[in-house]
PDB file of N, CA and C in Angstrom:
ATOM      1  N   UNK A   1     314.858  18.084 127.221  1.00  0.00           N
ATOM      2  CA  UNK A   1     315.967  17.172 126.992  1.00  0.00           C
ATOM      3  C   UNK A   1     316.464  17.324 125.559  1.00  0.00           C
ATOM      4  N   UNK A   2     317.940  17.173 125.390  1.00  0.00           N
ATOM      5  CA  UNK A   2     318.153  17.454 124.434  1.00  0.00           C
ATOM      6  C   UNK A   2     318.530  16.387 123.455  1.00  0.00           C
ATOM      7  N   UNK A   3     317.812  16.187 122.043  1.00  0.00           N
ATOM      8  CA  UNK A   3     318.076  15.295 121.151  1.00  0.00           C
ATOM      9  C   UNK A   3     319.320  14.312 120.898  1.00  0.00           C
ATOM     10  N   UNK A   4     319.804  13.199 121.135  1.00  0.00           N
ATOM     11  CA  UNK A   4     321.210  12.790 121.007  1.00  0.00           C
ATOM     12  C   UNK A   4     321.373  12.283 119.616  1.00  0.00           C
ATOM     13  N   UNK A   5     320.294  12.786 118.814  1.00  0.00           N
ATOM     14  CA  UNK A   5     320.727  12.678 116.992  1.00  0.00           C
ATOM     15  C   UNK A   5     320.658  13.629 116.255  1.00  0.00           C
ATOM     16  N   UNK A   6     321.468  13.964 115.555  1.00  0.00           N
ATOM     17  CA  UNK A   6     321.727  14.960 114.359  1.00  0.00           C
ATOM     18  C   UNK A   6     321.119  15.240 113.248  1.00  0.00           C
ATOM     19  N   UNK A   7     320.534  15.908 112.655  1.00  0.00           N
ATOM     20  CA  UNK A   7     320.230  15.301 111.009  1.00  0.00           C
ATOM     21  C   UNK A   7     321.472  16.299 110.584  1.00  0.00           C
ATOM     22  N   UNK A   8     321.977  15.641 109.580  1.00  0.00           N
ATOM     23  CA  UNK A   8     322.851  15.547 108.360  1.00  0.00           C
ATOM     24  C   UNK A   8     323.119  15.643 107.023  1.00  0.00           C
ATOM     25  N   UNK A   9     323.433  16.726 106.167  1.00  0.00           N
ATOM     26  CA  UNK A   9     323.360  16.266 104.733  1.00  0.00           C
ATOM     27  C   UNK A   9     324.095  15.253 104.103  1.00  0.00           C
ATOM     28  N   UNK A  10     323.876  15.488 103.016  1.00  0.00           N
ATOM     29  CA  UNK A  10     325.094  14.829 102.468  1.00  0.00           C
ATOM     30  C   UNK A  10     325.333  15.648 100.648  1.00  0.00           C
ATOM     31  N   UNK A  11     326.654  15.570 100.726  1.00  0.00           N
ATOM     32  CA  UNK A  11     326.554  16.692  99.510  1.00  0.00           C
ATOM     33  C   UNK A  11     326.615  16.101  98.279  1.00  0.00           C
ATOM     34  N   UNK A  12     326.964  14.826  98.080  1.00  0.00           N
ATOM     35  CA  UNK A  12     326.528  13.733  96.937  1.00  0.00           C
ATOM     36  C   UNK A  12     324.833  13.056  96.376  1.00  0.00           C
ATOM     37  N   UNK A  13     324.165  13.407  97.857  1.00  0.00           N
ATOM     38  CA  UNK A  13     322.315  13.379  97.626  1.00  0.00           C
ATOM     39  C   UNK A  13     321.926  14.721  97.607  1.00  0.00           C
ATOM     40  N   UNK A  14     321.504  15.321  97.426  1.00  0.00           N
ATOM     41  CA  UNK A  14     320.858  16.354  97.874  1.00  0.00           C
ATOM     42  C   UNK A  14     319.762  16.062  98.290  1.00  0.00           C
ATOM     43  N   UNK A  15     318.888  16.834  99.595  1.00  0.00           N
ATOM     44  CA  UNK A  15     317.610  16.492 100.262  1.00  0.00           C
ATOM     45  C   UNK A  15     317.546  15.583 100.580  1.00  0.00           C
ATOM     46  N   UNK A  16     318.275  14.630 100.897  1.00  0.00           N
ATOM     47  CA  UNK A  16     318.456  13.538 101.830  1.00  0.00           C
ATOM     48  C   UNK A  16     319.347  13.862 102.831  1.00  0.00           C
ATOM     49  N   UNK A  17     318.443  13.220 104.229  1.00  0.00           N
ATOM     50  CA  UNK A  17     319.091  13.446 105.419  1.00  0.00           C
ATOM     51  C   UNK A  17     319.433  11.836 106.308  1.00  0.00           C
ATOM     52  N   UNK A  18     320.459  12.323 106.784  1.00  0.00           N
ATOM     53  CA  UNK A  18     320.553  11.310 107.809  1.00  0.00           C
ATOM     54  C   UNK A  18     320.567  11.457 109.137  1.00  0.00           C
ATOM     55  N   UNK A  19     320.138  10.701 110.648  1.00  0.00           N
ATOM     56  CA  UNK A  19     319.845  11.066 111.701  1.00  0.00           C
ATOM     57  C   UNK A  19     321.294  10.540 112.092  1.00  0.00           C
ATOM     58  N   UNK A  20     322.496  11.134 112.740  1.00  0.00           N
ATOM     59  CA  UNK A  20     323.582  10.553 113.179  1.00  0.00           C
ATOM     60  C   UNK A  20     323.921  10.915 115.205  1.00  0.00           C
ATOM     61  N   UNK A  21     324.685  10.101 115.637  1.00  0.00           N
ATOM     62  CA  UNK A  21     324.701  10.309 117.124  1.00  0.00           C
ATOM     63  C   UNK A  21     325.199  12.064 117.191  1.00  0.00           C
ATOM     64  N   UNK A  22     324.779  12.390 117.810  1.00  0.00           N
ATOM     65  CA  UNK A  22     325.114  14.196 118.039  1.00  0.00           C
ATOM     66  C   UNK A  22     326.332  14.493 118.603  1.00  0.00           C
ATOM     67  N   UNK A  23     326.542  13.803 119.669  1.00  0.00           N
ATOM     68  CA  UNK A  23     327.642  13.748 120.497  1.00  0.00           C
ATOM     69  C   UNK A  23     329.009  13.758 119.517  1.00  0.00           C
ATOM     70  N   UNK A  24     328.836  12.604 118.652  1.00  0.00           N
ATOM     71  CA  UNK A  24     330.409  11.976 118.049  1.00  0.00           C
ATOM     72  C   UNK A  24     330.370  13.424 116.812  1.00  0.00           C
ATOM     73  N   UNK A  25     329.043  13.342 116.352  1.00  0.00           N
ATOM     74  CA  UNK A  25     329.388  14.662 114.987  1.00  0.00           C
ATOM     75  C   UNK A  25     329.829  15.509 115.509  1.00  0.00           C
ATOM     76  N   UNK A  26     329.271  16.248 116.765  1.00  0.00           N
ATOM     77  CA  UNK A  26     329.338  17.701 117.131  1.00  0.00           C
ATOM     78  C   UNK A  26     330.979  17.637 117.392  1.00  0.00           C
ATOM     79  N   UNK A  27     331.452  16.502 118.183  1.00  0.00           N
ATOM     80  CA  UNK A  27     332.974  16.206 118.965  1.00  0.00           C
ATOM     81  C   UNK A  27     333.890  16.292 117.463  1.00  0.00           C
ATOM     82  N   UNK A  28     333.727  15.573 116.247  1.00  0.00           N
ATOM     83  CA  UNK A  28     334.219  15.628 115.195  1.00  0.00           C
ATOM     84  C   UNK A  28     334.149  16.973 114.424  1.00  0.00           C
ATOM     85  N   UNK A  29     333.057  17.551 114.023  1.00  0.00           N
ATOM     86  CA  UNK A  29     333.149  19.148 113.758  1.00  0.00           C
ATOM     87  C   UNK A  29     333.949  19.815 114.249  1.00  0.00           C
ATOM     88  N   UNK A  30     334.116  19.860 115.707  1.00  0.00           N
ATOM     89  CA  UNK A  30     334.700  20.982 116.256  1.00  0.00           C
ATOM     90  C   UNK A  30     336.190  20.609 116.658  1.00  0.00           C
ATOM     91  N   UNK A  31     336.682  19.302 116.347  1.00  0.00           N
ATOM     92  CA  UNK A  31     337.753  19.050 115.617  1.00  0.00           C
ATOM     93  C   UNK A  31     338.745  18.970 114.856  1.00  0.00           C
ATOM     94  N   UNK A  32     337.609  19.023 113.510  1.00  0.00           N
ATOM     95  CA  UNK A  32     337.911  19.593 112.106  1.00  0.00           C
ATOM     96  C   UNK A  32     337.859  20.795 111.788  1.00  0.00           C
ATOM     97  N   UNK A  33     337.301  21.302 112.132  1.00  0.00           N
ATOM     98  CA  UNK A  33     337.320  22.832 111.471  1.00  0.00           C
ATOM     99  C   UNK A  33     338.079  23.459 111.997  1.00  0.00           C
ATOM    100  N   UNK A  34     339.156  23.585 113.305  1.00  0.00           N
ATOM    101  CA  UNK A  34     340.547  24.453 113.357  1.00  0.00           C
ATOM    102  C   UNK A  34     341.547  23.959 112.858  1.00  0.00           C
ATOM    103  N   UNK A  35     341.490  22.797 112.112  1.00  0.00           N
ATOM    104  CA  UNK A  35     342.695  22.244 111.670  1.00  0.00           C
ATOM    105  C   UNK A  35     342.660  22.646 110.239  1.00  0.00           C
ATOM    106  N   UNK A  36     341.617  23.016 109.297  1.00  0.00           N
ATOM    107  CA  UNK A  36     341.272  23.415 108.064  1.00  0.00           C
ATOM    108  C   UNK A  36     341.445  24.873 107.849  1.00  0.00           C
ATOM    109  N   UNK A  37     342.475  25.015 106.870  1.00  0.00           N
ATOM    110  CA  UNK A  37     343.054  26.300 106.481  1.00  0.00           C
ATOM    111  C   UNK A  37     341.727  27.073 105.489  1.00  0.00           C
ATOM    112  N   UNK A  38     341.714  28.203 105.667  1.00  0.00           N
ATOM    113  CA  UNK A  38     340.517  29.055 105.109  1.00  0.00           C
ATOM    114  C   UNK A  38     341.372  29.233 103.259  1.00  0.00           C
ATOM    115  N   UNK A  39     341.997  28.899 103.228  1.00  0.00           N
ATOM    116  CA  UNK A  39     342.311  28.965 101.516  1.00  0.00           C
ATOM    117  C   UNK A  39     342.615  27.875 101.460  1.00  0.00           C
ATOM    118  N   UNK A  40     342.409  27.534  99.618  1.00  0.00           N
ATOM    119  CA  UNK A  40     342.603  26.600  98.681  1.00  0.00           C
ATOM    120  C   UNK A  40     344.281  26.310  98.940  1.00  0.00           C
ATOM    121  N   UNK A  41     344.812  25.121  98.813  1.00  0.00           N
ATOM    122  CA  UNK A  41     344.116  24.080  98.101  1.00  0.00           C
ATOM    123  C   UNK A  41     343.949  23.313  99.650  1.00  0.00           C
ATOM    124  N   UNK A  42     344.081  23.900 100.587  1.00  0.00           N
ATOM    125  CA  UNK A  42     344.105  23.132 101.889  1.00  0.00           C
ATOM    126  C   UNK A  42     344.394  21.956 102.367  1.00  0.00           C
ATOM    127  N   UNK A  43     343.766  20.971 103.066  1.00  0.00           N
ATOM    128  CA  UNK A  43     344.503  20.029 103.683  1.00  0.00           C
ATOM    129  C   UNK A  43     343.807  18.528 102.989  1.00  0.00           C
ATOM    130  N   UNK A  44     344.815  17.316 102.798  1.00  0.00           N
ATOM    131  CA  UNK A  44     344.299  16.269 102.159  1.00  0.00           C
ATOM    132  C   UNK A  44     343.558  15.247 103.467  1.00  0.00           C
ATOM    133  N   UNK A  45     342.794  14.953 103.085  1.00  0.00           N
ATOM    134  CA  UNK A  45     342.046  14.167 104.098  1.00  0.00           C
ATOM    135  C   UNK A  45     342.148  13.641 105.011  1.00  0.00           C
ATOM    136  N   UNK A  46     343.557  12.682 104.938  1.00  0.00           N
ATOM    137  CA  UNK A  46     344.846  12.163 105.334  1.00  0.00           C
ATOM    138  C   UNK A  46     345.485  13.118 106.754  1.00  0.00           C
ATOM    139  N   UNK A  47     345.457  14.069 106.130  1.00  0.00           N
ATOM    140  CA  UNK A  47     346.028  15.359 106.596  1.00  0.00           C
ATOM    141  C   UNK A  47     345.490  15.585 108.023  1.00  0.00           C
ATOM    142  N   UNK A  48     343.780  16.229 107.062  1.00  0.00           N
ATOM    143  CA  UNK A  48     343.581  16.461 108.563  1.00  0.00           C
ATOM    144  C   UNK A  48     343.063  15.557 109.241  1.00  0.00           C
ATOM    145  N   UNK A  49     342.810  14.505 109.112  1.00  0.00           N
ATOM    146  CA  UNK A  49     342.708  13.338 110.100  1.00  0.00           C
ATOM    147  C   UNK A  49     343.501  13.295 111.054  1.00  0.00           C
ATOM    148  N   UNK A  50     344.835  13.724 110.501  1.00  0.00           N
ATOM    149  CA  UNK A  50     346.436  13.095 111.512  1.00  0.00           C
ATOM    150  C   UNK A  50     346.544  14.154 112.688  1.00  0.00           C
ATOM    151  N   UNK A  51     345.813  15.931 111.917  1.00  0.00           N
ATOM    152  CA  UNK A  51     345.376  17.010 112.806  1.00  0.00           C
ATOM    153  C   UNK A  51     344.954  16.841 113.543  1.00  0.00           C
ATOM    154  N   UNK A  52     343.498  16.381 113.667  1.00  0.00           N
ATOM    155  CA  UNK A  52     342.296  16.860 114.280  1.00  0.00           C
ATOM    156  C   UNK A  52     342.328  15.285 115.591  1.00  0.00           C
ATOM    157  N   UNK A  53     342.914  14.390 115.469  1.00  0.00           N
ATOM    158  CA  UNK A  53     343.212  13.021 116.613  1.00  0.00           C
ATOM    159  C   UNK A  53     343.562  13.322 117.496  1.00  0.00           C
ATOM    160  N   UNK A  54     344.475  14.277 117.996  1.00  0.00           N
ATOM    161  CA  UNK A  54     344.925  14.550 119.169  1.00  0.00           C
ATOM    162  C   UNK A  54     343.679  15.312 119.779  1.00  0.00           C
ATOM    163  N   UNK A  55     343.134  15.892 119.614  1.00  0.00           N
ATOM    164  CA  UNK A  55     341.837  17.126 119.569  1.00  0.00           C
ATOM    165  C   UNK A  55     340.689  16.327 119.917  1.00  0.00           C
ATOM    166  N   UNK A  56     340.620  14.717 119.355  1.00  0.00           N
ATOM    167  CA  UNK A  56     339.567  14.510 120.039  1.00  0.00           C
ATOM    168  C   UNK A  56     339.059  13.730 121.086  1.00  0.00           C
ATOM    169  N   UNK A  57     337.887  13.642 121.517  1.00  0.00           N
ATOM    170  CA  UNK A  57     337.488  13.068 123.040  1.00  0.00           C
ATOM    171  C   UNK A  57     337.744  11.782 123.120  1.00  0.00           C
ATOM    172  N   UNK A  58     338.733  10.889 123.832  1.00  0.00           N
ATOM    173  CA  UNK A  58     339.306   9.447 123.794  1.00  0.00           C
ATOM    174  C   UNK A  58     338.063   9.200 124.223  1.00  0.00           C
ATOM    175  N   UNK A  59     336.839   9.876 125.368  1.00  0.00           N
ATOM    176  CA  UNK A  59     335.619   8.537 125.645  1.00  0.00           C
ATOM    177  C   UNK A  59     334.451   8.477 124.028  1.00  0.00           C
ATOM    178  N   UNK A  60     334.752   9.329 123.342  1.00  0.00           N
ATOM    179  CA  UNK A  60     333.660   9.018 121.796  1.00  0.00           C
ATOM    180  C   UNK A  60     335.166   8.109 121.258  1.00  0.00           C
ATOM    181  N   UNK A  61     336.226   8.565 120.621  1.00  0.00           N
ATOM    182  CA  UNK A  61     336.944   8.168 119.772  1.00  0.00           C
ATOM    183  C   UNK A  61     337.883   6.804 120.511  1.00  0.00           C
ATOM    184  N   UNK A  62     338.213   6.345 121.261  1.00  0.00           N
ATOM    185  CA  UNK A  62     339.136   5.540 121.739  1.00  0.00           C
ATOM    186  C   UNK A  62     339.926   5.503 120.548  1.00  0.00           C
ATOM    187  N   UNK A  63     341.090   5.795 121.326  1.00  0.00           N
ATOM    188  CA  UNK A  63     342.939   5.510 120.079  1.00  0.00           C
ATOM    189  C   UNK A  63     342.070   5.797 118.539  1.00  0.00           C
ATOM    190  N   UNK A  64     341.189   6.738 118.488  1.00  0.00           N
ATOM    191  CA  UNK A  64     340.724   7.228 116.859  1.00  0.00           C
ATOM    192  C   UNK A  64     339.883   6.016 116.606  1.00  0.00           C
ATOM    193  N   UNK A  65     339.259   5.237 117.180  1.00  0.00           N
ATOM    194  CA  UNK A  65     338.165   4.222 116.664  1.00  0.00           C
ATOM    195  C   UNK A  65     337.662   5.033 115.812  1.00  0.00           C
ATOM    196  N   UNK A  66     336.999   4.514 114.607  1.00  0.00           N
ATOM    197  CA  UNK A  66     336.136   5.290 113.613  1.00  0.00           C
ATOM    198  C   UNK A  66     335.868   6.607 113.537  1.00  0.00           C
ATOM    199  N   UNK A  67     337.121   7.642 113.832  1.00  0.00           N
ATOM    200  CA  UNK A  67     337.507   8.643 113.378  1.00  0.00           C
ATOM    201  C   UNK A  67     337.215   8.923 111.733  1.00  0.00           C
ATOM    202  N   UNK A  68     337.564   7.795 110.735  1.00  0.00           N
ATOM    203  CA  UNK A  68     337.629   8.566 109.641  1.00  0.00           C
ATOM    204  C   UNK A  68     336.314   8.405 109.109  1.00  0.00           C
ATOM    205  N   UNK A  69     335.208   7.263 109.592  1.00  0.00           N
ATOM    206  CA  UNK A  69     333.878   7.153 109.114  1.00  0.00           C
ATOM    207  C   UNK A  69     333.376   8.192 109.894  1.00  0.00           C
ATOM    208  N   UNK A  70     333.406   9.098 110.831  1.00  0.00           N
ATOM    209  CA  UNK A  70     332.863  10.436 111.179  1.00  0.00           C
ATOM    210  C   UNK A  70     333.611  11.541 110.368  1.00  0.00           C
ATOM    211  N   UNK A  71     334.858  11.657 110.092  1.00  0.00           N
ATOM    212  CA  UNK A  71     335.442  12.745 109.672  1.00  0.00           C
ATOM    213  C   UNK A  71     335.055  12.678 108.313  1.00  0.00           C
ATOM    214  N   UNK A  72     334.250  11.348 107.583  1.00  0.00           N
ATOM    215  CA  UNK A  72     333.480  11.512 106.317  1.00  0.00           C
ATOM    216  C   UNK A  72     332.081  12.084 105.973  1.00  0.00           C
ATOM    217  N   UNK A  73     331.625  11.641 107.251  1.00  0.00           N
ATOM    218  CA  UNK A  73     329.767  12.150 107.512  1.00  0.00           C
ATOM    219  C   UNK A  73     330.116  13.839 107.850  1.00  0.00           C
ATOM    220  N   UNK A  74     331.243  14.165 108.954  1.00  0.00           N
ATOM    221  CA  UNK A  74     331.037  15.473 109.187  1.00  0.00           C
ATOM    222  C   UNK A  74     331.288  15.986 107.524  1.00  0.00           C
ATOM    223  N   UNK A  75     332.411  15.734 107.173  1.00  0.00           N
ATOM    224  CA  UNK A  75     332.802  16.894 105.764  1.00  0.00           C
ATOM    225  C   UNK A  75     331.673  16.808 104.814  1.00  0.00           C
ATOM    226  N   UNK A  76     331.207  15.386 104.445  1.00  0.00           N
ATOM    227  CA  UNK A  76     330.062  15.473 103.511  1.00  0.00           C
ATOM    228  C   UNK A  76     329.050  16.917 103.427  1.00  0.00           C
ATOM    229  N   UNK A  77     328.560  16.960 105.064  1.00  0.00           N
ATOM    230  CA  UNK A  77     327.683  17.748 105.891  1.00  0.00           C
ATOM    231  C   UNK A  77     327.722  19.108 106.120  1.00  0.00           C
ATOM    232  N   UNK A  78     329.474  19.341 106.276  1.00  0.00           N
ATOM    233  CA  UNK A  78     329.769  21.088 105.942  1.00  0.00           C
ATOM    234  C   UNK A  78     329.799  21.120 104.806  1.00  0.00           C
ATOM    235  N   UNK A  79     330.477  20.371 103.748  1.00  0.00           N
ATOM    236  CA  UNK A  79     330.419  20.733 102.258  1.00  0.00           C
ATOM    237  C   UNK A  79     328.790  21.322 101.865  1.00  0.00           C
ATOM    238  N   UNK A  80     327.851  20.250 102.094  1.00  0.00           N
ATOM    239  CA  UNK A  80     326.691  20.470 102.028  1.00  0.00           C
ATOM    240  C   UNK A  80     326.306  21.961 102.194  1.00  0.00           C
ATOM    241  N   UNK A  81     326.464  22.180 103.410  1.00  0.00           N
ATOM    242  CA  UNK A  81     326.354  23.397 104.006  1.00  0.00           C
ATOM    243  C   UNK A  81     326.934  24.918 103.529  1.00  0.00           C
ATOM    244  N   UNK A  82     328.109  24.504 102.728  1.00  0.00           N
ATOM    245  CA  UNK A  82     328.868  25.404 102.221  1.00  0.00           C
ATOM    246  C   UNK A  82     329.950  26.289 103.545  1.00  0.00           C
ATOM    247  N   UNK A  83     330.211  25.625 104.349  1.00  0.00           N
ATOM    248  CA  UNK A  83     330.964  25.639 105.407  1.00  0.00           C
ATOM    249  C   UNK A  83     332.649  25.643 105.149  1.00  0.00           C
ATOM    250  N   UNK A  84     332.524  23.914 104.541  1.00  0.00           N
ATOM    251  CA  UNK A  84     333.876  23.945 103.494  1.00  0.00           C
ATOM    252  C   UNK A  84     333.827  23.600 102.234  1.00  0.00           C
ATOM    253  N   UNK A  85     334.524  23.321 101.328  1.00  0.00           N
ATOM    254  CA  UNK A  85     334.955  22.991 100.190  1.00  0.00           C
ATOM    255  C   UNK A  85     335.537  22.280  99.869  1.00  0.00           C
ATOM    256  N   UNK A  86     335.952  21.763  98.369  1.00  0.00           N
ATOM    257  CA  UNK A  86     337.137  20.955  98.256  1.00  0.00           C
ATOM    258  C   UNK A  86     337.737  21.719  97.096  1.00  0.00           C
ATOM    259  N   UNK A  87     338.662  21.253  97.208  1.00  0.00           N
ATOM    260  CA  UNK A  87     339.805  21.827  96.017  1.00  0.00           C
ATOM    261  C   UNK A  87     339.505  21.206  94.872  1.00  0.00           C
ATOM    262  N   UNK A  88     339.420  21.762  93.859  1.00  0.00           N
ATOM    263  CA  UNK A  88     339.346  21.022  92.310  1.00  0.00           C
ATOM    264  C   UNK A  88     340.711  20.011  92.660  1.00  0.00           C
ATOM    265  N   UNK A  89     340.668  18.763  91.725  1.00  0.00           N
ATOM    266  CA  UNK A  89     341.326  18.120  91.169  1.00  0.00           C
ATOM    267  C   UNK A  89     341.768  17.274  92.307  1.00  0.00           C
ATOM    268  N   UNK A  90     342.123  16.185  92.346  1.00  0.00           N
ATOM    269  CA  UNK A  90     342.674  14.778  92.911  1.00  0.00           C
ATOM    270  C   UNK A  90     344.303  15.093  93.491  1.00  0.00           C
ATOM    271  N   UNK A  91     344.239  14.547  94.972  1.00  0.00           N
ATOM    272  CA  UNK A  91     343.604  14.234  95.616  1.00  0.00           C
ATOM    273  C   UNK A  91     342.199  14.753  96.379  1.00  0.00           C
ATOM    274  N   UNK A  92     341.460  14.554  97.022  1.00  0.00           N
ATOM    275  CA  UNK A  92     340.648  15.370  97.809  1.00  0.00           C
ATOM    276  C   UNK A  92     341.026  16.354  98.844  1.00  0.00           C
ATOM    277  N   UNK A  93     341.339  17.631  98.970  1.00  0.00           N
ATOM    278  CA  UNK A  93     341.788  18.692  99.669  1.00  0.00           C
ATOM    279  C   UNK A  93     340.560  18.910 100.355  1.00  0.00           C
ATOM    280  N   UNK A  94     340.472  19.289 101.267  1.00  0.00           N
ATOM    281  CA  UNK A  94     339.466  20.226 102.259  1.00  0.00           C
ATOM    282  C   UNK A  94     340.167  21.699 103.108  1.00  0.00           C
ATOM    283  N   UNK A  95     339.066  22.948 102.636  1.00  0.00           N
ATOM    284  CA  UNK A  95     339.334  23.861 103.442  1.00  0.00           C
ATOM    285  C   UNK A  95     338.057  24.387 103.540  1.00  0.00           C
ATOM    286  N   UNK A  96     337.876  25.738 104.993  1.00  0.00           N
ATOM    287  CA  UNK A  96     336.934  26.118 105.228  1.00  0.00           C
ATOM    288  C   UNK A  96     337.033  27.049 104.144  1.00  0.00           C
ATOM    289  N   UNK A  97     335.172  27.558 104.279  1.00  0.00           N
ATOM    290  CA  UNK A  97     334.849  28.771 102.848  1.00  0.00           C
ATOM    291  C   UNK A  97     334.984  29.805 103.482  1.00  0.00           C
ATOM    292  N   UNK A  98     335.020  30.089 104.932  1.00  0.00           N
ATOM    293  CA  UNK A  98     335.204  31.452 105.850  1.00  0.00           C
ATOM    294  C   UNK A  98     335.474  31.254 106.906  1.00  0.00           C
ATOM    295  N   UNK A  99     336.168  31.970 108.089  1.00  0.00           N
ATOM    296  CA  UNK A  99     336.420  31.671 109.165  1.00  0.00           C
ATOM    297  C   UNK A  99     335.436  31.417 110.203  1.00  0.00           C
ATOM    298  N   UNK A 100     334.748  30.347 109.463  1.00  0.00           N
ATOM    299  CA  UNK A 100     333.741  30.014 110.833  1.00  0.00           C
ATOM    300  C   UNK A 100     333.909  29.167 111.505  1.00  0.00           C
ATOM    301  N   UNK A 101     333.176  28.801 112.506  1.00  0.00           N
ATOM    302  CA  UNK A 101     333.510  27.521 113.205  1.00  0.00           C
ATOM    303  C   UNK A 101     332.065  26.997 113.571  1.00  0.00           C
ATOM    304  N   UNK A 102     331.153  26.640 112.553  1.00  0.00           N
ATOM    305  CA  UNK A 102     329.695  26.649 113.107  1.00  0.00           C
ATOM    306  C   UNK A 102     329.536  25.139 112.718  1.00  0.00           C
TER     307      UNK A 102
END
């Protein structure tokens, strides 16, 4: 059977993990990451939020219920990972570091 929790980084702790529902991260990852342009200065948070809503599963998200408190745990988690990045300087930009989708 397969685990229905995640562990998680976070790229503001280092070596601290968090156990999160698997379902909503995995549904949110694979969300976010085709909407995120592989170069700088990429998309503002805002941005791809407004992207990645249509994309996701109405039975996890209903009308984007707490869309952006997942679309914060996922990015924390690829940043971590070195998956994506952020753009120097304000606002917060996000793009992927390579064309992955992992």
């Amino acid at each position: 059977m397969r685990d229905d929790k995640i562990e998680v980084e976070n790229i503001n702790t280092p070596g601290r993990t968090e156990r999160l529902d698997r379902a909503k991260f995995e549904a949110m990852r694979e969300a976010l990451l085709p909407v995120l342009p592989i170069e700088a200065p990429g998309l503002k948070v805002a941005e791809a939020k407004a992207a990645l809503l249509p994309h996701l599963d109405q039975d996890l998200f209903p009308d984007g219920a707490k869309a952006g408190w997942w679309l914060k745990a996922v990015h924390l988690d690829l940043e971590a990972k070195g998956v994506i990045a952020r753009a120097p300087g304000s606002p917060v930009r996000l793009y992927r570091v390579a064309d992955c989708r992992t």
